[in-house]
C-alpha atoms as a PDB file:
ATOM      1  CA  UNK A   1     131.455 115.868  94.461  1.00  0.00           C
ATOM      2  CA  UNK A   2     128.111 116.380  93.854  1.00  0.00           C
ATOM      3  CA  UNK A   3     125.400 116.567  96.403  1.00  0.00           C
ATOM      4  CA  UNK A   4     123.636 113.607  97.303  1.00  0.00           C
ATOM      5  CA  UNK A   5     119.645 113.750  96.437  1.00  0.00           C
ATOM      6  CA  UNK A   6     116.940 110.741  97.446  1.00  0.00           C
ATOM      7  CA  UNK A   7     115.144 109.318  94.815  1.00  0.00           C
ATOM      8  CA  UNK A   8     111.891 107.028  95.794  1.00  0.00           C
ATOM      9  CA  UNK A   9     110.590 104.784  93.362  1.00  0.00           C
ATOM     10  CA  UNK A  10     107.494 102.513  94.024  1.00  0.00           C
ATOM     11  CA  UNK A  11     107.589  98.717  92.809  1.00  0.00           C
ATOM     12  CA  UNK A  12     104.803  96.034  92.565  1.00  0.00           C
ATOM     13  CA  UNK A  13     105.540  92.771  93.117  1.00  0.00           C
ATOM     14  CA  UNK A  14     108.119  93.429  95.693  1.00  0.00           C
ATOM     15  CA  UNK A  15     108.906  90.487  98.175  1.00  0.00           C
ATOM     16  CA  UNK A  16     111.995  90.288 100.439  1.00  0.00           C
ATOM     17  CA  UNK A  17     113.911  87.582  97.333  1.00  0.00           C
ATOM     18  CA  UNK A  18     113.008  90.611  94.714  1.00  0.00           C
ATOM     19  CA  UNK A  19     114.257  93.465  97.408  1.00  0.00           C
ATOM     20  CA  UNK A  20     117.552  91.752  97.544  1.00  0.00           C
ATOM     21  CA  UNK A  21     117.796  91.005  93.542  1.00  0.00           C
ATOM     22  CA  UNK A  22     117.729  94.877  93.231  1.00  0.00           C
ATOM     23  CA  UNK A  23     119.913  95.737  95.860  1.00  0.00           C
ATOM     24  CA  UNK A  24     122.115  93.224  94.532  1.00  0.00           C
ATOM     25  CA  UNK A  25     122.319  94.665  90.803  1.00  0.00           C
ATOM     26  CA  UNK A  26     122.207  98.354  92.192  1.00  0.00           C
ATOM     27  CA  UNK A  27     124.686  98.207  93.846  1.00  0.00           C
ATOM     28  CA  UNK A  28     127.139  97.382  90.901  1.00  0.00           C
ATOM     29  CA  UNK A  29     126.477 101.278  90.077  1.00  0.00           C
ATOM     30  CA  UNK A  30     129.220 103.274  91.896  1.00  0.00           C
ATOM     31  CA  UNK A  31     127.270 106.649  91.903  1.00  0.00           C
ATOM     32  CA  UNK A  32     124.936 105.073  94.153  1.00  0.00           C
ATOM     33  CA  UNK A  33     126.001 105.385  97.668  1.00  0.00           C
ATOM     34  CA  UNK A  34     122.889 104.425  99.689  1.00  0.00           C
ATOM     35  CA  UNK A  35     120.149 102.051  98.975  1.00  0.00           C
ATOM     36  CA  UNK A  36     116.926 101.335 101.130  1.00  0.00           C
ATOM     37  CA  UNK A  37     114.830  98.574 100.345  1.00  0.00           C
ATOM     38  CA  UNK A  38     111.147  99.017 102.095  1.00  0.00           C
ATOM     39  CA  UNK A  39     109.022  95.742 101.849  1.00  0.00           C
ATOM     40  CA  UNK A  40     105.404  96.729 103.526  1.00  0.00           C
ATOM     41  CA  UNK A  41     105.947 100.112 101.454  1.00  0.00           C
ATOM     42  CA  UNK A  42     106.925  98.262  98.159  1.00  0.00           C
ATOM     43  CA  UNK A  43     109.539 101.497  97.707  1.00  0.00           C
ATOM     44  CA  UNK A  44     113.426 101.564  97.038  1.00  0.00           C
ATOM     45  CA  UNK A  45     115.165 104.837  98.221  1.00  0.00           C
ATOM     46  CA  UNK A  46     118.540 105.508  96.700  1.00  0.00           C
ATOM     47  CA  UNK A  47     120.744 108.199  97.418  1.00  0.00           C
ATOM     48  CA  UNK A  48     122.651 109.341  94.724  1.00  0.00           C
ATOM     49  CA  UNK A  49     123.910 112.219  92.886  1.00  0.00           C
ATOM     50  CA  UNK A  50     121.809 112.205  90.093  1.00  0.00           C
ATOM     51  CA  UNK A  51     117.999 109.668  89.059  1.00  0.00           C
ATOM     52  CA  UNK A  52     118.658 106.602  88.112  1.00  0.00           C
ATOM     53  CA  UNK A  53     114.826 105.739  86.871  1.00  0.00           C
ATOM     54  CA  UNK A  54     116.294 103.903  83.990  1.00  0.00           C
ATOM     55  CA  UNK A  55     118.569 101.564  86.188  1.00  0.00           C
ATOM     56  CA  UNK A  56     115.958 101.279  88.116  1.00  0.00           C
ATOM     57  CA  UNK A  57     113.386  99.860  85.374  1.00  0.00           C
ATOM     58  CA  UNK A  58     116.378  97.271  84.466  1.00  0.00           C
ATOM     59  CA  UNK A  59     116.655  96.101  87.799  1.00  0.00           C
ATOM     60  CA  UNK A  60     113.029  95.571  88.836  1.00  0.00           C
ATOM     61  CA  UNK A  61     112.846  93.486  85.161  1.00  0.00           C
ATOM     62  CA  UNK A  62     115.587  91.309  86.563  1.00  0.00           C
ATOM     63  CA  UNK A  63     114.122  90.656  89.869  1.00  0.00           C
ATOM     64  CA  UNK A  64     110.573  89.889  88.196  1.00  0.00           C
ATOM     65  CA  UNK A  65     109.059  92.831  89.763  1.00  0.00           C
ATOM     66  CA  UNK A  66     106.739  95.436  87.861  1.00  0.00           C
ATOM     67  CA  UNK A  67     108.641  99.497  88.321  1.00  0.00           C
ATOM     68  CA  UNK A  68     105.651 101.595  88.828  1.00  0.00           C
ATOM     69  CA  UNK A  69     106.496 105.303  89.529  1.00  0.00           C
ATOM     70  CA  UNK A  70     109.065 107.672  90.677  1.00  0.00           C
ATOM     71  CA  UNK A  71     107.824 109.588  94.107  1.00  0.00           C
ATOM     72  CA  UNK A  72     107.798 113.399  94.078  1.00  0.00           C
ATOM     73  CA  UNK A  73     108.785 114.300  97.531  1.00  0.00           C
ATOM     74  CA  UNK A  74     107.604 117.967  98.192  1.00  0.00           C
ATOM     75  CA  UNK A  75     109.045 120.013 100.587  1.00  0.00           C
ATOM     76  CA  UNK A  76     107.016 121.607 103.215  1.00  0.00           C
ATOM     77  CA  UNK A  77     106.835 125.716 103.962  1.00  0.00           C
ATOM     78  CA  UNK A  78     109.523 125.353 106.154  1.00  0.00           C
ATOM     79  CA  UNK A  79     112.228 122.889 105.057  1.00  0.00           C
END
């Protein structure tokens, strides 16, 4: 199995409905095996093997919410 990675995306529009809309049709992908929803921070975390931007762009279309950017976490000096 591969190793797991965390991919952040930010998303406008994001309400607590439109949080569970993408969970909801996320979660229909297997290769996903952890999904955070974070209203204040209008982000969705997903733990996967591999970026699903694409999947992601579909689902914030369904839930009526605008898919902004993927976050570049950078690791510090010493992680």
């Amino acid at each position: 199995m591969s190793k797991l990675k965390s991919y952040t995306y930010l998303i406008d529009g994001l309400n607590p409905e439109k949080g569970v809309k993408i969970k909801k049709v996320l979660q229909k992908i297997p290769e996903i095996k952890s999904i955070t929803v974070d209203i204040p921070g209008g982000t969705v975390e997903l733990f996967s093997p591999k970026d699903f931007e694409t999947e992601m762009k579909y689902a914030s279309e369904l839930a009526g919410t605008s898919f902004r950017i993927q976050i570049k976490k950078k690791r510090g000096l010493f992680s």
